[in-house]
PDB file of N, CA and C in Angstrom:
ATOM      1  N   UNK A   1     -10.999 -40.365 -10.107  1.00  0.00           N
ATOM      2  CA  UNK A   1     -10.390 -39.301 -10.868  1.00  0.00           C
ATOM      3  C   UNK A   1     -11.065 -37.958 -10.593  1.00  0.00           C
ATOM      4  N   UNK A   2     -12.481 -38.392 -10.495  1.00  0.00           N
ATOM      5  CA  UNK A   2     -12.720 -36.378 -10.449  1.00  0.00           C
ATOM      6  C   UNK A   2     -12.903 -35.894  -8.823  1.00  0.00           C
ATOM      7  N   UNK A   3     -12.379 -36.740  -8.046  1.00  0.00           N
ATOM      8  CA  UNK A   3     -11.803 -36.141  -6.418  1.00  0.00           C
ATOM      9  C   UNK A   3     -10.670 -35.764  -6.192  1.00  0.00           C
ATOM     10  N   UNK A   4      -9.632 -36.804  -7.151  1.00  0.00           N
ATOM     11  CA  UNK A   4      -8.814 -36.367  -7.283  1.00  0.00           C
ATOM     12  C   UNK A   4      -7.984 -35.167  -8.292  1.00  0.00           C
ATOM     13  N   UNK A   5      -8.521 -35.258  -9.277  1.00  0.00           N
ATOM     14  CA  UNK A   5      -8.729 -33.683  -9.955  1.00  0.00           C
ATOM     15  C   UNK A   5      -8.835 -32.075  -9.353  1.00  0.00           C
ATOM     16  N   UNK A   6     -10.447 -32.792  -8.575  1.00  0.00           N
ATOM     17  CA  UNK A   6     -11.208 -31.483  -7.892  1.00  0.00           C
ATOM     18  C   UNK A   6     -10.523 -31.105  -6.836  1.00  0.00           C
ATOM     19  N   UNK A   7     -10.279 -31.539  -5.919  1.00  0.00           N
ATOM     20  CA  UNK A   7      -9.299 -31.557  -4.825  1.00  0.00           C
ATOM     21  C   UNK A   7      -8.067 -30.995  -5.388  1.00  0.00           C
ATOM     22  N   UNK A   8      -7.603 -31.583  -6.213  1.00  0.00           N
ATOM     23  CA  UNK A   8      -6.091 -30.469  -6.418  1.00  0.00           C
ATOM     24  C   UNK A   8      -6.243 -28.902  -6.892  1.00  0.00           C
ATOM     25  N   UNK A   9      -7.758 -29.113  -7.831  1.00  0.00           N
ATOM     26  CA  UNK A   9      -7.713 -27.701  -8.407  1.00  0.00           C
ATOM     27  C   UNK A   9      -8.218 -27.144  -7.195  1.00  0.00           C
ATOM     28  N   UNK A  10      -8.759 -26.916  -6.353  1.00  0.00           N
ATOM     29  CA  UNK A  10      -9.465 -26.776  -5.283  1.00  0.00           C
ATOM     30  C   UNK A  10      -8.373 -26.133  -4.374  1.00  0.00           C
ATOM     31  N   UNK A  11      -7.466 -27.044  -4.267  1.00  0.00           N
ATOM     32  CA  UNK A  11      -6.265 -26.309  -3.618  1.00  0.00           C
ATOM     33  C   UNK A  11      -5.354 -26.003  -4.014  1.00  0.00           C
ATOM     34  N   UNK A  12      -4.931 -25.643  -5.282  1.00  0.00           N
ATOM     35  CA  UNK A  12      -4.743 -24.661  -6.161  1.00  0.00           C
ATOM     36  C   UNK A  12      -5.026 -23.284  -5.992  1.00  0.00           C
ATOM     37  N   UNK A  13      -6.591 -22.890  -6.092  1.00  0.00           N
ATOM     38  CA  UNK A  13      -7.135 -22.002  -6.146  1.00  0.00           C
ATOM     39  C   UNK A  13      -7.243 -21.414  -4.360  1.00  0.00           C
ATOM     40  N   UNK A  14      -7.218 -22.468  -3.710  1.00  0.00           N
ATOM     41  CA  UNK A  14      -7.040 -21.451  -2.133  1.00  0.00           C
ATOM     42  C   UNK A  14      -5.805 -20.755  -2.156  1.00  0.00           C
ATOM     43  N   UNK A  15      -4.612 -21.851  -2.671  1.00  0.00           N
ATOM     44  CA  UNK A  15      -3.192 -21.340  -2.192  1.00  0.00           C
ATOM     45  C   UNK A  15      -2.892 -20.062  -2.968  1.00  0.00           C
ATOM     46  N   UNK A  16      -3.524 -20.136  -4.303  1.00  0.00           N
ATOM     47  CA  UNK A  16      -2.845 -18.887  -5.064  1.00  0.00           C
ATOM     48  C   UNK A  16      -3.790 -17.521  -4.735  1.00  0.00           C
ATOM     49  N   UNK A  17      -4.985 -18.094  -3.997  1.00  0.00           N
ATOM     50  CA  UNK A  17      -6.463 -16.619  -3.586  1.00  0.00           C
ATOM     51  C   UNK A  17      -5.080 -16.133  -2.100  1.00  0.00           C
ATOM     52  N   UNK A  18      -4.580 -17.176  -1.425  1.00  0.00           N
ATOM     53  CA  UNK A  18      -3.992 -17.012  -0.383  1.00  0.00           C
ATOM     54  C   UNK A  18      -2.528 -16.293  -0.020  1.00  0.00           C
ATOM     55  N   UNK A  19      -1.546 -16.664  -1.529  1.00  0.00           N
ATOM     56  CA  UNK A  19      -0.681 -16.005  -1.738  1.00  0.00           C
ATOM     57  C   UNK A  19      -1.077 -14.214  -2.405  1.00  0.00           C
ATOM     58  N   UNK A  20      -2.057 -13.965  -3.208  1.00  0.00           N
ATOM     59  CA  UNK A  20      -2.592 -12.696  -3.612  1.00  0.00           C
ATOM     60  C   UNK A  20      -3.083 -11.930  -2.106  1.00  0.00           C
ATOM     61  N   UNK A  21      -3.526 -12.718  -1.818  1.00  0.00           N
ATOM     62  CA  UNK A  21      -3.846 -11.934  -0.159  1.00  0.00           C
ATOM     63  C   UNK A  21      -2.834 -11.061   0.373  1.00  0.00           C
ATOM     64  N   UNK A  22      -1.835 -11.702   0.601  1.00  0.00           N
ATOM     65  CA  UNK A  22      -0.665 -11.175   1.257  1.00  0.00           C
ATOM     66  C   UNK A  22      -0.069 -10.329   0.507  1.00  0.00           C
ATOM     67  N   UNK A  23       0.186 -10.218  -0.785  1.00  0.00           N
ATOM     68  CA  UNK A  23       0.900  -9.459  -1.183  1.00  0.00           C
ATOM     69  C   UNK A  23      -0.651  -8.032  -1.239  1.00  0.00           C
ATOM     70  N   UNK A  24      -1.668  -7.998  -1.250  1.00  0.00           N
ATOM     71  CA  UNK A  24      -2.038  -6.876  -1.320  1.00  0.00           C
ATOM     72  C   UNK A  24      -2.611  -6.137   0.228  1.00  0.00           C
ATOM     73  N   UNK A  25      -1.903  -7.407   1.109  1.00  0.00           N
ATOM     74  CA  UNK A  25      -1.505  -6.720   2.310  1.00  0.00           C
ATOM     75  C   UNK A  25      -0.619  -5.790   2.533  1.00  0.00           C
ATOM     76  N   UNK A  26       0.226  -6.639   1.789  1.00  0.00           N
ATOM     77  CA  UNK A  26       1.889  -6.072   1.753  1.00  0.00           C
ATOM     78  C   UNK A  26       1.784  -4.373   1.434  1.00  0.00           C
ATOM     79  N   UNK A  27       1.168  -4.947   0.607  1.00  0.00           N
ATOM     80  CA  UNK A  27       0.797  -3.187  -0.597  1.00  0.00           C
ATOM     81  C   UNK A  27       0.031  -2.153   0.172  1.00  0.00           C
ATOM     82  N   UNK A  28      -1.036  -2.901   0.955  1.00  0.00           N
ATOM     83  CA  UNK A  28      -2.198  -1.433   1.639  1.00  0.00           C
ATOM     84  C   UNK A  28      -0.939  -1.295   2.694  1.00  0.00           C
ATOM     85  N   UNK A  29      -0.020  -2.080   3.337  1.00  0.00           N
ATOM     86  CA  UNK A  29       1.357  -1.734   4.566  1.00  0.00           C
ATOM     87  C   UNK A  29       1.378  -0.836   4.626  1.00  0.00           C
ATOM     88  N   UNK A  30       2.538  -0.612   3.003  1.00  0.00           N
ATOM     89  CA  UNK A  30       3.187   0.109   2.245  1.00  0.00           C
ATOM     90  C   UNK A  30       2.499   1.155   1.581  1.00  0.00           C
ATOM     91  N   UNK A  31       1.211   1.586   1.082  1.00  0.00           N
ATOM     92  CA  UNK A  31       0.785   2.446   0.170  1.00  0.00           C
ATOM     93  C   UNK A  31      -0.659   3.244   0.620  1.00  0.00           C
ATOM     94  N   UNK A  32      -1.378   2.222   1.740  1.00  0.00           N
ATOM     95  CA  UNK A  32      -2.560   2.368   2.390  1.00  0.00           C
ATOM     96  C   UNK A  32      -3.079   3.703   2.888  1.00  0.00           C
ATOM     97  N   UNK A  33      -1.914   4.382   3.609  1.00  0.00           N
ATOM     98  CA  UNK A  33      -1.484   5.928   4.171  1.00  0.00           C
ATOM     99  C   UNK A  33      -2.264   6.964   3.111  1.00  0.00           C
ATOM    100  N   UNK A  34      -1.413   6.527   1.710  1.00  0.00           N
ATOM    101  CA  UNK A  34      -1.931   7.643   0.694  1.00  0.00           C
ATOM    102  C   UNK A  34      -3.681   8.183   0.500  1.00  0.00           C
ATOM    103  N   UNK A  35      -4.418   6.708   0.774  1.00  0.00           N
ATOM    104  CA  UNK A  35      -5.856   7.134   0.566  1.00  0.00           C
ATOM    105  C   UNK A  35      -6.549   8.045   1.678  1.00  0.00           C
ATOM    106  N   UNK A  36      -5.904   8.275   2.881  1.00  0.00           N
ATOM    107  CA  UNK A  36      -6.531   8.752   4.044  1.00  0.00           C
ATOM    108  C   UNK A  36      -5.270   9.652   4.403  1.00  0.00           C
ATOM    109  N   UNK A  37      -4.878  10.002   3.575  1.00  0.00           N
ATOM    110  CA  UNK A  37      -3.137  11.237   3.841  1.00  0.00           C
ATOM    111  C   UNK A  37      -4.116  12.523   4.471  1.00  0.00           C
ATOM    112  N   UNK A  38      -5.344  13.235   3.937  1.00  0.00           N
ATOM    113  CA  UNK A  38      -5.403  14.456   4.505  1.00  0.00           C
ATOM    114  C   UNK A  38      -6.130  13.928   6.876  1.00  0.00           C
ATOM    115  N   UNK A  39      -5.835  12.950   6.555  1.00  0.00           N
ATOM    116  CA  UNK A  39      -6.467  12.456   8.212  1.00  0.00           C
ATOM    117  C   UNK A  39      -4.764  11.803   9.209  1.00  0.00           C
ATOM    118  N   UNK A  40      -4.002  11.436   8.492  1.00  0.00           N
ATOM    119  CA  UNK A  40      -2.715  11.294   8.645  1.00  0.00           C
ATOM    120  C   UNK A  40      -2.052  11.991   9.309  1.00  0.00           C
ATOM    121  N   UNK A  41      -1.482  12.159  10.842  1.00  0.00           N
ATOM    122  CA  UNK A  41      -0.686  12.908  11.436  1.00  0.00           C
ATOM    123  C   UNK A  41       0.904  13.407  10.579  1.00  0.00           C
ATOM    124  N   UNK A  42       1.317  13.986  10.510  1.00  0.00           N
ATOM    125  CA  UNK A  42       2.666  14.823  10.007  1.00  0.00           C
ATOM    126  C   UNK A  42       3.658  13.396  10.525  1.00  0.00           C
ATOM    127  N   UNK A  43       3.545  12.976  11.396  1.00  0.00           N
ATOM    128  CA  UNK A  43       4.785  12.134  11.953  1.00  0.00           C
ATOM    129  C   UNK A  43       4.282  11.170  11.121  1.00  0.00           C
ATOM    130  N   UNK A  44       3.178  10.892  10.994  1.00  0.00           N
ATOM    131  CA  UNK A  44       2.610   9.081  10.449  1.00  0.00           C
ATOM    132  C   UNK A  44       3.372   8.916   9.063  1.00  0.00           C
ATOM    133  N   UNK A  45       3.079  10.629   8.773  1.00  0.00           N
ATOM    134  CA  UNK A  45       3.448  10.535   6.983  1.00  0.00           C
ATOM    135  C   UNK A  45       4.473  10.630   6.965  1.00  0.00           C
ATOM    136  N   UNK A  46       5.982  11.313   7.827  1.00  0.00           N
ATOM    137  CA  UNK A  46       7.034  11.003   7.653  1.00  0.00           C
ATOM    138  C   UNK A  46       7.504   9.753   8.000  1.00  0.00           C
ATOM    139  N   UNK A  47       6.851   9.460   8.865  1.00  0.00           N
ATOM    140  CA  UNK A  47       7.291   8.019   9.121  1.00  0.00           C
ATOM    141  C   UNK A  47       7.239   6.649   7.535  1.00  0.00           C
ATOM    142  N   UNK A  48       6.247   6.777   7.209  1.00  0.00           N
ATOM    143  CA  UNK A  48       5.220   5.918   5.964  1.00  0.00           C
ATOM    144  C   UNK A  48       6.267   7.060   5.119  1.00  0.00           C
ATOM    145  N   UNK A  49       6.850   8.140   4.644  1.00  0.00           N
ATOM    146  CA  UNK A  49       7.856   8.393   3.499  1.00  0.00           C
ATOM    147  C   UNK A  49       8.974   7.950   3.748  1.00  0.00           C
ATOM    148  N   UNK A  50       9.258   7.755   5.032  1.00  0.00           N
ATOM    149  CA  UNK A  50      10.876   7.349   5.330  1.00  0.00           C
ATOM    150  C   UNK A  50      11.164   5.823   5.154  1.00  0.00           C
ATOM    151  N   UNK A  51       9.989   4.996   5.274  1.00  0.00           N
ATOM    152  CA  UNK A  51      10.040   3.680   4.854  1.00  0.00           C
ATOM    153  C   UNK A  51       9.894   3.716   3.168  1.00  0.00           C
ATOM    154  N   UNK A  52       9.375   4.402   2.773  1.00  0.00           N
ATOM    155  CA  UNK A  52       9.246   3.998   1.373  1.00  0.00           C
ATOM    156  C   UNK A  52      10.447   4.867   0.813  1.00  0.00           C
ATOM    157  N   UNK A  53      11.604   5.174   0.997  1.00  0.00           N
ATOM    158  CA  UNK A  53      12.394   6.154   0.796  1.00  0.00           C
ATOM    159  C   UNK A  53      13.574   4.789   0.531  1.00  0.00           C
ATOM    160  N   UNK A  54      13.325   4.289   1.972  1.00  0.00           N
ATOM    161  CA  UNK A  54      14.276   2.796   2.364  1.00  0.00           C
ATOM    162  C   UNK A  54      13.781   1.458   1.456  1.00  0.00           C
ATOM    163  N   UNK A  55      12.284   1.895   1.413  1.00  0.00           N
ATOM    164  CA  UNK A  55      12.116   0.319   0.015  1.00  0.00           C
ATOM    165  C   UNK A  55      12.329   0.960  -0.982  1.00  0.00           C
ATOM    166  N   UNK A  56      12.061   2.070  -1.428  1.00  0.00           N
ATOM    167  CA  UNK A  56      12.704   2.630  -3.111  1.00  0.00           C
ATOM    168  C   UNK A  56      13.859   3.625  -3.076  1.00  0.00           C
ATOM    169  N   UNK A  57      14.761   3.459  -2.214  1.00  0.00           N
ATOM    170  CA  UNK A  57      15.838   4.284  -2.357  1.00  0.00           C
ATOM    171  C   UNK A  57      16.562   4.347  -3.878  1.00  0.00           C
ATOM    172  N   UNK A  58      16.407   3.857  -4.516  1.00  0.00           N
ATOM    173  CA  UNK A  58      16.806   3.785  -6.621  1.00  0.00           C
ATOM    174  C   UNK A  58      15.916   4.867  -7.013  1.00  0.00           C
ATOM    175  N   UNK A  59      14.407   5.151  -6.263  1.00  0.00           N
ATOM    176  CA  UNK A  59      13.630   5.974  -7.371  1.00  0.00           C
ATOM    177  C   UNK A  59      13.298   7.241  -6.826  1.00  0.00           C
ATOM    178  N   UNK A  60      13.051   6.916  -5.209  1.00  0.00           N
ATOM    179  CA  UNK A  60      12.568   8.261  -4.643  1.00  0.00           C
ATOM    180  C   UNK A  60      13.811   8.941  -4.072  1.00  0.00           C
ATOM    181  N   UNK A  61      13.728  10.031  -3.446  1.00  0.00           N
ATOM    182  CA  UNK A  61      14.978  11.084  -3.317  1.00  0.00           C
ATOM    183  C   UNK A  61      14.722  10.960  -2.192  1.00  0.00           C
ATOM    184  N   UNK A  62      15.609  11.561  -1.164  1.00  0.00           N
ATOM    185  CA  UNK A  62      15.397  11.468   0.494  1.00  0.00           C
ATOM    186  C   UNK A  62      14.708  12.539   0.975  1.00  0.00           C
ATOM    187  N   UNK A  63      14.051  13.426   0.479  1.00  0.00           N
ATOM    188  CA  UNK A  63      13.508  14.287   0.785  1.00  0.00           C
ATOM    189  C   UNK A  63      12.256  13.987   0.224  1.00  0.00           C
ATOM    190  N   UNK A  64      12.048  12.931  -0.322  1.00  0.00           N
ATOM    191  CA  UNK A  64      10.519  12.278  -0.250  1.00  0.00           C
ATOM    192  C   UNK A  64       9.141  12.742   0.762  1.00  0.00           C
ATOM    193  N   UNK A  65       9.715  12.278   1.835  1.00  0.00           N
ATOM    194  CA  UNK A  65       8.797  12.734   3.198  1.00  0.00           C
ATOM    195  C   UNK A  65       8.514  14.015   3.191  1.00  0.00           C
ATOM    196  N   UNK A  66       9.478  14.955   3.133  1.00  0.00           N
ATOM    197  CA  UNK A  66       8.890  16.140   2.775  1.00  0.00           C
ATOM    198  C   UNK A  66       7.387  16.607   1.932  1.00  0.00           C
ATOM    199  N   UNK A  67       8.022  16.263   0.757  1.00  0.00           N
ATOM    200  CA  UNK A  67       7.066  16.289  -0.171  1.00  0.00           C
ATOM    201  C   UNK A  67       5.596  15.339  -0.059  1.00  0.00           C
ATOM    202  N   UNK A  68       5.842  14.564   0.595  1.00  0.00           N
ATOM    203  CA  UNK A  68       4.663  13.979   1.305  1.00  0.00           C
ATOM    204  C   UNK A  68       3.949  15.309   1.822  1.00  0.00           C
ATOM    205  N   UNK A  69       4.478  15.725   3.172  1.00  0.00           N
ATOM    206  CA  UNK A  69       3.924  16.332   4.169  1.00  0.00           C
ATOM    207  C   UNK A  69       3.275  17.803   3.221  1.00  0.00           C
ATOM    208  N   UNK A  70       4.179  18.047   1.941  1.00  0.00           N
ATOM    209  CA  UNK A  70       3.363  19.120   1.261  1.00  0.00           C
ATOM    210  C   UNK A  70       2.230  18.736   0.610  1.00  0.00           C
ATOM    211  N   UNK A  71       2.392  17.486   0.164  1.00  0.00           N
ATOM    212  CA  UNK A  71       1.060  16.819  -0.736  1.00  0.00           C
ATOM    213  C   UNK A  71       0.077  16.876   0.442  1.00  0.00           C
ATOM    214  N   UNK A  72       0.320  16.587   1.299  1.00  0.00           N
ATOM    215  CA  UNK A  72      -1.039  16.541   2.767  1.00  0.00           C
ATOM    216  C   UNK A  72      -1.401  17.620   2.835  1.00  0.00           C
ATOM    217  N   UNK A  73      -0.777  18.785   2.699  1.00  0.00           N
ATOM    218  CA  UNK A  73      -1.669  20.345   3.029  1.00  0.00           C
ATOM    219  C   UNK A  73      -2.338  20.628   1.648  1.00  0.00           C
ATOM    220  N   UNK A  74      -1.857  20.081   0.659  1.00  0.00           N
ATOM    221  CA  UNK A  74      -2.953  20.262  -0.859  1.00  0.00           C
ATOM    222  C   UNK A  74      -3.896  19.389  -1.078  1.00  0.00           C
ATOM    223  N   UNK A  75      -3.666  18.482  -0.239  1.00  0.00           N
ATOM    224  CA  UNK A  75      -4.844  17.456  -0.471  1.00  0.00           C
ATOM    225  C   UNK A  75      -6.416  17.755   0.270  1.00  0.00           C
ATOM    226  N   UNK A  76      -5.918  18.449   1.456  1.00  0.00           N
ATOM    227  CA  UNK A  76      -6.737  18.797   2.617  1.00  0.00           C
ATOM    228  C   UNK A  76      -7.951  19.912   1.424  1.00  0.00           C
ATOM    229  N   UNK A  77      -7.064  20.460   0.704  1.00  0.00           N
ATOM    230  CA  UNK A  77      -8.088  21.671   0.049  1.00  0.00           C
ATOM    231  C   UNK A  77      -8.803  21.197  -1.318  1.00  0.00           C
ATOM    232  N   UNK A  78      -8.535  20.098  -1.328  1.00  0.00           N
ATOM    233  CA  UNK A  78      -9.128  19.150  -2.997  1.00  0.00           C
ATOM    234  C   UNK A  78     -10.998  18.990  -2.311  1.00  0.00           C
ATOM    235  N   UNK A  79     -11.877  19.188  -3.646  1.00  0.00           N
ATOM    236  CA  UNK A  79     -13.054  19.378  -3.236  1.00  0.00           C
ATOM    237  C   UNK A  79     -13.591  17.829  -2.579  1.00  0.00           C
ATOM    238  N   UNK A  80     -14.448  17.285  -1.905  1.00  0.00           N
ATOM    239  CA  UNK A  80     -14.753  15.775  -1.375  1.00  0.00           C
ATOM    240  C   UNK A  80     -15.242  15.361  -2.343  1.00  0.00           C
ATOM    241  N   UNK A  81     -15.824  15.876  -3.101  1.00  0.00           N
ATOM    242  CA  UNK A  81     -17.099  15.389  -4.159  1.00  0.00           C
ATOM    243  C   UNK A  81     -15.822  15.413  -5.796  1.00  0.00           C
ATOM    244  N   UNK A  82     -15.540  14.481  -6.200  1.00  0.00           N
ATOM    245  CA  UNK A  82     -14.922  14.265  -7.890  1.00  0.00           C
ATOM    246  C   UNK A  82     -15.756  13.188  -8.406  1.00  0.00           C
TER     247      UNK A  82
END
């Protein structure tokens, strides 16, 4: 009983550490860009708004990317040190 117990919880706990993995892969894909936006080429960030334009077309507007590329020139002037 407690191999067979341990063993299931055991792989339990890989599969669900293993499924969380991926989805916060999924997420740095999709969202990763934002932490390093003032190092981000102009194309990278339209590119990375035009996909997220196409996964949230319900919330964001199509001129998303834009507003990206303005958030990148205000970000550049935010102090390093908060």
């Amino acid at each position: 009983m407690k191999i067979e117990t341990f063993l299931v919880i055991i792989d339990t706990i890989v599969f669900q550490l293993n499924k969380r993995m991926e989805v916060y892969i999924e997420i740095n894909n999709r969202f990763g860009f934002l932490l390093n936006l003032e190092n981000e080429t102009l194309e990278s960030v339209r590119i990375q708004g035009k996909n997220l334009v196409e996964l949230y077309h319900l919330d964001l507007e199509t001129d998303f990317e834009e507003e990206l590329i303005q958030f990148k020139s205000i970000v550049k002037d935010f102090p390093t040190e908060c």
